[in-house]
PDB file of N, CA and C in Angstrom:
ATOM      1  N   UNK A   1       0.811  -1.192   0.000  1.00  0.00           N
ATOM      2  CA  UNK A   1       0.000   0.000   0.000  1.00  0.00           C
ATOM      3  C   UNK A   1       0.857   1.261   0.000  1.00  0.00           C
ATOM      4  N   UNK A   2       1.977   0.958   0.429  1.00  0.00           N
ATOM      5  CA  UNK A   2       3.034   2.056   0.633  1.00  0.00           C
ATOM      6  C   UNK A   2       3.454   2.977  -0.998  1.00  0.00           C
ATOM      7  N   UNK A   3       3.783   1.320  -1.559  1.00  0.00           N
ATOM      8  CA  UNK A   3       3.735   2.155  -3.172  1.00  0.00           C
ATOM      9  C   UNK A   3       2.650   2.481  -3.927  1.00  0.00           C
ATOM     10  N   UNK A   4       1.424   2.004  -3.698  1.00  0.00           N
ATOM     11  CA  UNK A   4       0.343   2.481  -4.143  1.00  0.00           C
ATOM     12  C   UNK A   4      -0.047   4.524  -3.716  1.00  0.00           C
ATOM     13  N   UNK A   5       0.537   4.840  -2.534  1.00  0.00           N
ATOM     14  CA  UNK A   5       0.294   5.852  -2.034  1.00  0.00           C
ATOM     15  C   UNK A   5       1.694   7.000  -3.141  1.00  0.00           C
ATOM     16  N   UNK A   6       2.543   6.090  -3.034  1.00  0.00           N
ATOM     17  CA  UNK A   6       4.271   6.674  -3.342  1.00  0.00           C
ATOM     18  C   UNK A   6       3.461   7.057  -5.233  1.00  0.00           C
ATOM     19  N   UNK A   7       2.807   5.869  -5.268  1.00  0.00           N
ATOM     20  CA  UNK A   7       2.526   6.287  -7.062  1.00  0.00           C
ATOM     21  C   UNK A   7       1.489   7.412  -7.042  1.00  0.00           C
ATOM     22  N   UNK A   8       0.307   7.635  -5.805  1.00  0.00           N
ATOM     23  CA  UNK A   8      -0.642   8.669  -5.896  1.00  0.00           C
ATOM     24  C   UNK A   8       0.375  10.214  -5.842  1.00  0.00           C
ATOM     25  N   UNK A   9       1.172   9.912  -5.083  1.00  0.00           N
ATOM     26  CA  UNK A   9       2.352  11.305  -4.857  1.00  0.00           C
ATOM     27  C   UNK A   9       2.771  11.768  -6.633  1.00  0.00           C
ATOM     28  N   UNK A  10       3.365  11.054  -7.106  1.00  0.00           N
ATOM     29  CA  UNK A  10       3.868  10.733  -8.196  1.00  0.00           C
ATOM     30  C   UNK A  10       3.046  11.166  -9.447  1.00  0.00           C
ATOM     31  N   UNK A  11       1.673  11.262  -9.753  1.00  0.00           N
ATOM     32  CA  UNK A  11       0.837  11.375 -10.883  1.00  0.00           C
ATOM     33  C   UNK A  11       0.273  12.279 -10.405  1.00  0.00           C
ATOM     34  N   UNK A  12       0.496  12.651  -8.826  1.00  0.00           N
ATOM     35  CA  UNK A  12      -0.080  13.906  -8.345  1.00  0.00           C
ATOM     36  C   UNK A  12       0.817  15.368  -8.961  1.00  0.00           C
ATOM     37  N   UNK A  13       1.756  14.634  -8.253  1.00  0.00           N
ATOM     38  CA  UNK A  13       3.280  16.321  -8.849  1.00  0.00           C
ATOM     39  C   UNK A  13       3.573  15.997 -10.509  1.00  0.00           C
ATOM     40  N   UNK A  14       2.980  15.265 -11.210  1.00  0.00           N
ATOM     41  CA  UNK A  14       3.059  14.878 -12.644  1.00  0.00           C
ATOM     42  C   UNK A  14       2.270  16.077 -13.540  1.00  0.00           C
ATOM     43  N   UNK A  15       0.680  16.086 -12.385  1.00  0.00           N
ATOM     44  CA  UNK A  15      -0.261  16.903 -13.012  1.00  0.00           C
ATOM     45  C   UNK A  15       0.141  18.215 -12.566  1.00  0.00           C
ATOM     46  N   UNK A  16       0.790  18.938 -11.419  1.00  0.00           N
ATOM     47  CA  UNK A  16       0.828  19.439 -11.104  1.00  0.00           C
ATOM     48  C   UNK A  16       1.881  20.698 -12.065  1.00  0.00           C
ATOM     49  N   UNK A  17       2.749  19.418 -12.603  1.00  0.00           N
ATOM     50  CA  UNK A  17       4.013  20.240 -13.293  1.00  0.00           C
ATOM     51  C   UNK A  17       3.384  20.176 -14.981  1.00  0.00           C
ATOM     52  N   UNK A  18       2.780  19.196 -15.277  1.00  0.00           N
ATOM     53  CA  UNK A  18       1.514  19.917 -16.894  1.00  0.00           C
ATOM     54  C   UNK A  18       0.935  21.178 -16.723  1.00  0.00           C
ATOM     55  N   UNK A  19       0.697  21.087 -15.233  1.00  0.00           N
ATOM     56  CA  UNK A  19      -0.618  22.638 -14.999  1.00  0.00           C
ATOM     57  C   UNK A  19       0.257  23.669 -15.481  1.00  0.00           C
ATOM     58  N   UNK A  20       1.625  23.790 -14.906  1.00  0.00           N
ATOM     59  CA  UNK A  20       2.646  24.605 -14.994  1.00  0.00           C
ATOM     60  C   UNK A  20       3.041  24.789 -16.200  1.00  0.00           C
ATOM     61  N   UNK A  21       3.052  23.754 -16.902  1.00  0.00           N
ATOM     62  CA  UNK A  21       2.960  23.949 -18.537  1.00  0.00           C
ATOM     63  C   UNK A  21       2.229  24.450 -19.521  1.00  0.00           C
ATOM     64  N   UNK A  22       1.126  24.468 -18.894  1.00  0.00           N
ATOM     65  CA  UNK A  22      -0.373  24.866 -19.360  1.00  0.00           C
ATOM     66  C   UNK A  22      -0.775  23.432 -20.461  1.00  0.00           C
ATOM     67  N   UNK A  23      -0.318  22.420 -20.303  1.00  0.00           N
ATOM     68  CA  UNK A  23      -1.074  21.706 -20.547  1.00  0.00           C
ATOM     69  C   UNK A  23      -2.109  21.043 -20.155  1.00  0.00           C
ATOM     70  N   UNK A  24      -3.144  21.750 -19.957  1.00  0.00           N
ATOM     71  CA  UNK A  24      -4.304  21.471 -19.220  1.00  0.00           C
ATOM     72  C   UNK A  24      -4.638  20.317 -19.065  1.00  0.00           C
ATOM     73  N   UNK A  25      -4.979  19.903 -20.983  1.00  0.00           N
ATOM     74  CA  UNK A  25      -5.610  18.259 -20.864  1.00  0.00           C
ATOM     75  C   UNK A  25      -4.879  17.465 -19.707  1.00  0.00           C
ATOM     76  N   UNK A  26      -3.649  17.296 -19.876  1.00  0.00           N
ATOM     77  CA  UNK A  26      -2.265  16.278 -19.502  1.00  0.00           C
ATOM     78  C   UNK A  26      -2.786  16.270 -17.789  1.00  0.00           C
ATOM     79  N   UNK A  27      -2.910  17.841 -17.391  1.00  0.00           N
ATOM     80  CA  UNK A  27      -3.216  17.845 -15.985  1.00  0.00           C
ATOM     81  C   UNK A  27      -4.379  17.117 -15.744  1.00  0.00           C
ATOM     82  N   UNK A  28      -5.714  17.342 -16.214  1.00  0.00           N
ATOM     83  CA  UNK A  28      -6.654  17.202 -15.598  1.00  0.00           C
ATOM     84  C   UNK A  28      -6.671  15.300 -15.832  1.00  0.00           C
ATOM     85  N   UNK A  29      -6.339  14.932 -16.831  1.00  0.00           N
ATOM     86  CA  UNK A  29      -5.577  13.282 -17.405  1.00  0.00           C
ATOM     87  C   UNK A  29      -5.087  12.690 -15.723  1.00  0.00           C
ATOM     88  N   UNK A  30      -4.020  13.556 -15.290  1.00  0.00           N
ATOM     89  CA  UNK A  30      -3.290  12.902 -14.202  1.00  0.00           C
ATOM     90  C   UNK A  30      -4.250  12.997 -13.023  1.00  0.00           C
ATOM     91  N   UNK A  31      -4.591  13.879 -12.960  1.00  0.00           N
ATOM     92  CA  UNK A  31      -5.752  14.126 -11.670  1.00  0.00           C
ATOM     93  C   UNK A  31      -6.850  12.837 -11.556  1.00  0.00           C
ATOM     94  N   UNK A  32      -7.214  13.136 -12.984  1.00  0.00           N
ATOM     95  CA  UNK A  32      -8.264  12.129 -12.655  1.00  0.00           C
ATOM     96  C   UNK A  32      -7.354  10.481 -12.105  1.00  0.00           C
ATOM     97  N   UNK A  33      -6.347  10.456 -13.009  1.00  0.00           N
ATOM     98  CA  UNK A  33      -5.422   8.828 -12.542  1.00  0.00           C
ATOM     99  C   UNK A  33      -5.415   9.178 -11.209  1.00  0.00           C
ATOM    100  N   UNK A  34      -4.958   9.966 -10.608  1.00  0.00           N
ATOM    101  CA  UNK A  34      -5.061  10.278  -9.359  1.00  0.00           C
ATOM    102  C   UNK A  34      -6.000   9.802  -8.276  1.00  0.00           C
ATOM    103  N   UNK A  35      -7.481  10.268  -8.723  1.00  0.00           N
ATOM    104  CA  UNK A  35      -8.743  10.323  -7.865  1.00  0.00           C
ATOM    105  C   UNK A  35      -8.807   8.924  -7.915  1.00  0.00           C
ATOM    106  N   UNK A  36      -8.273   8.035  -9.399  1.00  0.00           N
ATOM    107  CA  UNK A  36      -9.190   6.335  -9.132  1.00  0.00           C
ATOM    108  C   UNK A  36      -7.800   5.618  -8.660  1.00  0.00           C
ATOM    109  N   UNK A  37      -6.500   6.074  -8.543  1.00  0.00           N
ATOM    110  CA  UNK A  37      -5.504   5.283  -7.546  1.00  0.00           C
ATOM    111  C   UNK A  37      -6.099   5.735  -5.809  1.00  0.00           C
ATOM    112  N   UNK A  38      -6.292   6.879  -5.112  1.00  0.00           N
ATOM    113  CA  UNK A  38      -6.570   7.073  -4.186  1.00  0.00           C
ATOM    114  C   UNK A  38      -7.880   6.065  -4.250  1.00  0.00           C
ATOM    115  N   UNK A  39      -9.234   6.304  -5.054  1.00  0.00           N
ATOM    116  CA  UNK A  39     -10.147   5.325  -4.487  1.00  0.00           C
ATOM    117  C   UNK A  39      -9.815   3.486  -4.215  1.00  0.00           C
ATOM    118  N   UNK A  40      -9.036   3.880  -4.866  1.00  0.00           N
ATOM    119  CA  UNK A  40      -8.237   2.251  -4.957  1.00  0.00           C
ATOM    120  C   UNK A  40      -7.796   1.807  -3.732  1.00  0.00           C
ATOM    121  N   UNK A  41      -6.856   2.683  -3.747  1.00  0.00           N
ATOM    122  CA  UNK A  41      -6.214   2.615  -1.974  1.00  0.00           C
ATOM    123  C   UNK A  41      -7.189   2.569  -0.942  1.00  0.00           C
ATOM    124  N   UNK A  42      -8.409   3.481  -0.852  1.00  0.00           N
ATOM    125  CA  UNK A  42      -9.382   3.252   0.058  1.00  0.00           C
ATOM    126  C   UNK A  42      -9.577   2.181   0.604  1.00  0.00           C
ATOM    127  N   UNK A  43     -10.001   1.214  -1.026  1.00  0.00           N
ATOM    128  CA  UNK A  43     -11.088   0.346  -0.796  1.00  0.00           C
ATOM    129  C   UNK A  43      -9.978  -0.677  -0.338  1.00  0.00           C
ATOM    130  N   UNK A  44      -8.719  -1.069  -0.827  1.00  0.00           N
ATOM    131  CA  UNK A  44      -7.865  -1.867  -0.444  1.00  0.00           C
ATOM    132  C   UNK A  44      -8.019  -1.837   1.278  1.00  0.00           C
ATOM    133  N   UNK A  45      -7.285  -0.445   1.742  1.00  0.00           N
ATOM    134  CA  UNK A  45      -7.573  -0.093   3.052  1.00  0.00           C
ATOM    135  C   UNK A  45      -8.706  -1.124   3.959  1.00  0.00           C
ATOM    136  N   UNK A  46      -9.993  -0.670   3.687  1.00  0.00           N
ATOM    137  CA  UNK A  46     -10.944  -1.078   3.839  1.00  0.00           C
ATOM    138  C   UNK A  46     -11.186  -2.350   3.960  1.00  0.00           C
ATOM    139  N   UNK A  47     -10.492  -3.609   2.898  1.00  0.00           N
ATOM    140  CA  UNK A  47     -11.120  -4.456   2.991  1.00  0.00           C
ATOM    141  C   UNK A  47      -9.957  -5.249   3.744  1.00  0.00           C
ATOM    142  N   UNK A  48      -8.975  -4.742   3.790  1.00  0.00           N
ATOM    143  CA  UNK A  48      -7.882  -5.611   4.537  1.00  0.00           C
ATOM    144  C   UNK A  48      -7.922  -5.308   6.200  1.00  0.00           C
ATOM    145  N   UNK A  49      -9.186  -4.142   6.766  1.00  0.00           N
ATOM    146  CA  UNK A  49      -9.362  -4.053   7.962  1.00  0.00           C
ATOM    147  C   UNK A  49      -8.111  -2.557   8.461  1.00  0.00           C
ATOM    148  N   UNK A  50      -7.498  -2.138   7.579  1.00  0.00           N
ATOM    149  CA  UNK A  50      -6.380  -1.018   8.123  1.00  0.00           C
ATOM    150  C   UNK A  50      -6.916  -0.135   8.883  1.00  0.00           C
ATOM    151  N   UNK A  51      -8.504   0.067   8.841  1.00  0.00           N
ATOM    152  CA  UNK A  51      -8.773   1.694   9.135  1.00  0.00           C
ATOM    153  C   UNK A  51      -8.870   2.347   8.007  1.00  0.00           C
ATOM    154  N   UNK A  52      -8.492   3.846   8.685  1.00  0.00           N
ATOM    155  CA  UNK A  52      -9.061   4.769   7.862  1.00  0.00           C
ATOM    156  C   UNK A  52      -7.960   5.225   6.963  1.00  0.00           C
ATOM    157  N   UNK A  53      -8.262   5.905   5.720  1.00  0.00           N
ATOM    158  CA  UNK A  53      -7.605   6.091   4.808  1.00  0.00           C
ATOM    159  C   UNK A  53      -6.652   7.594   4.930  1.00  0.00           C
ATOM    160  N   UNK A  54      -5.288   8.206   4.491  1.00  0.00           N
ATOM    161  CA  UNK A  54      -5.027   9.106   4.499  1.00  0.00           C
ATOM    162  C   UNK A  54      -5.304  10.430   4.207  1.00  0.00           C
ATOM    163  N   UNK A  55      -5.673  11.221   5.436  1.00  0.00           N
ATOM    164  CA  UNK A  55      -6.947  12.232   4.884  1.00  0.00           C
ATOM    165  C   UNK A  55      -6.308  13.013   4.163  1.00  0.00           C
ATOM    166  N   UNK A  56      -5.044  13.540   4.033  1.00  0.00           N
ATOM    167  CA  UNK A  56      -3.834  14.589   3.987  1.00  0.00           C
ATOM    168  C   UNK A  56      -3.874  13.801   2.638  1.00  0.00           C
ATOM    169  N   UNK A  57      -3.751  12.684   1.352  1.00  0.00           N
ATOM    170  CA  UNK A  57      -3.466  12.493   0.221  1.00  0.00           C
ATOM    171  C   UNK A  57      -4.959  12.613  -0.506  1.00  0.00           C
ATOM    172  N   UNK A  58      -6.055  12.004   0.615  1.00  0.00           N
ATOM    173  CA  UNK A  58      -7.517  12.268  -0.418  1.00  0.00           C
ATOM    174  C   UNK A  58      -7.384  13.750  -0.184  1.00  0.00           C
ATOM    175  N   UNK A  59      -7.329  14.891   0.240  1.00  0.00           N
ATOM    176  CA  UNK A  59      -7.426  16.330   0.056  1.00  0.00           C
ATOM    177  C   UNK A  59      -6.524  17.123  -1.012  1.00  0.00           C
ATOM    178  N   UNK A  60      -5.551  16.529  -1.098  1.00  0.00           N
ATOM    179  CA  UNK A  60      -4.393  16.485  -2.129  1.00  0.00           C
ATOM    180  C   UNK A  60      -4.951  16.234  -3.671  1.00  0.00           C
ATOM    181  N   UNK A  61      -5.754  14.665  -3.453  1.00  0.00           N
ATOM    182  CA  UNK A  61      -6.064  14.270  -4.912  1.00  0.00           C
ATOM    183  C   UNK A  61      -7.456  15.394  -4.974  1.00  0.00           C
ATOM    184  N   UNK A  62      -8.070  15.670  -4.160  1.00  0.00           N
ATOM    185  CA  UNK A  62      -9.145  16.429  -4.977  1.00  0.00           C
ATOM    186  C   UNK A  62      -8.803  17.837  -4.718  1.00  0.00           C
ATOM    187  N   UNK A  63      -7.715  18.306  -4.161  1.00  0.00           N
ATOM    188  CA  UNK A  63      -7.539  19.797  -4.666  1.00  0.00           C
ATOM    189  C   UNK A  63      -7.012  19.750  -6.066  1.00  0.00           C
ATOM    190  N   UNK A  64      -6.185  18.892  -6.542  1.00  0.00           N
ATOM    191  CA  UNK A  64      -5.945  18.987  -7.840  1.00  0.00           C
ATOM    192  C   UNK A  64      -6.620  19.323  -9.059  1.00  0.00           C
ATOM    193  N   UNK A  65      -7.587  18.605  -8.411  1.00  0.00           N
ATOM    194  CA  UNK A  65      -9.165  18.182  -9.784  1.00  0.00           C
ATOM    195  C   UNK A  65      -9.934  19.532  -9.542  1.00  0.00           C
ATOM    196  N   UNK A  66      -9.658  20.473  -8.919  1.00  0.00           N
ATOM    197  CA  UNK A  66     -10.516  21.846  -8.606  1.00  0.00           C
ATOM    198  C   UNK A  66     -10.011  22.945  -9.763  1.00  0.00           C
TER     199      UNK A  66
END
């Protein structure tokens, strides 16, 4: 789960540095990869009993998408 989170970091500062480019599409592309690796992680979370999910990376993935 560790690299699942390490790859949400990763496609996060990906979109972040398109935005900076003004390649919009590319950004909003990574964001969204973003939103369905974090839901991913959730549900993993979830079903393996961990608890709760990292609130500090889901606020991350959807400030992006704003």
């Amino acid at each position: 789960m560790k690299m699942l989170e390490s790859s949400i970091h990763q496609v996060i500062e990906e979109s972040i540095l398109a935005h900076s480019k003004e390649e919009f599409r590319v950004a909003l592309d990574k964001a969204k990869e973003a939103v369905n690796k974090e839901r991913s992680l959730v549900r993993q979370k979830e079903q393996s009993g961990m608890g709760e999910s990292n609130s500090d990376l889901a606020f991350m993935v959807i400030t992006i998408c704003a």
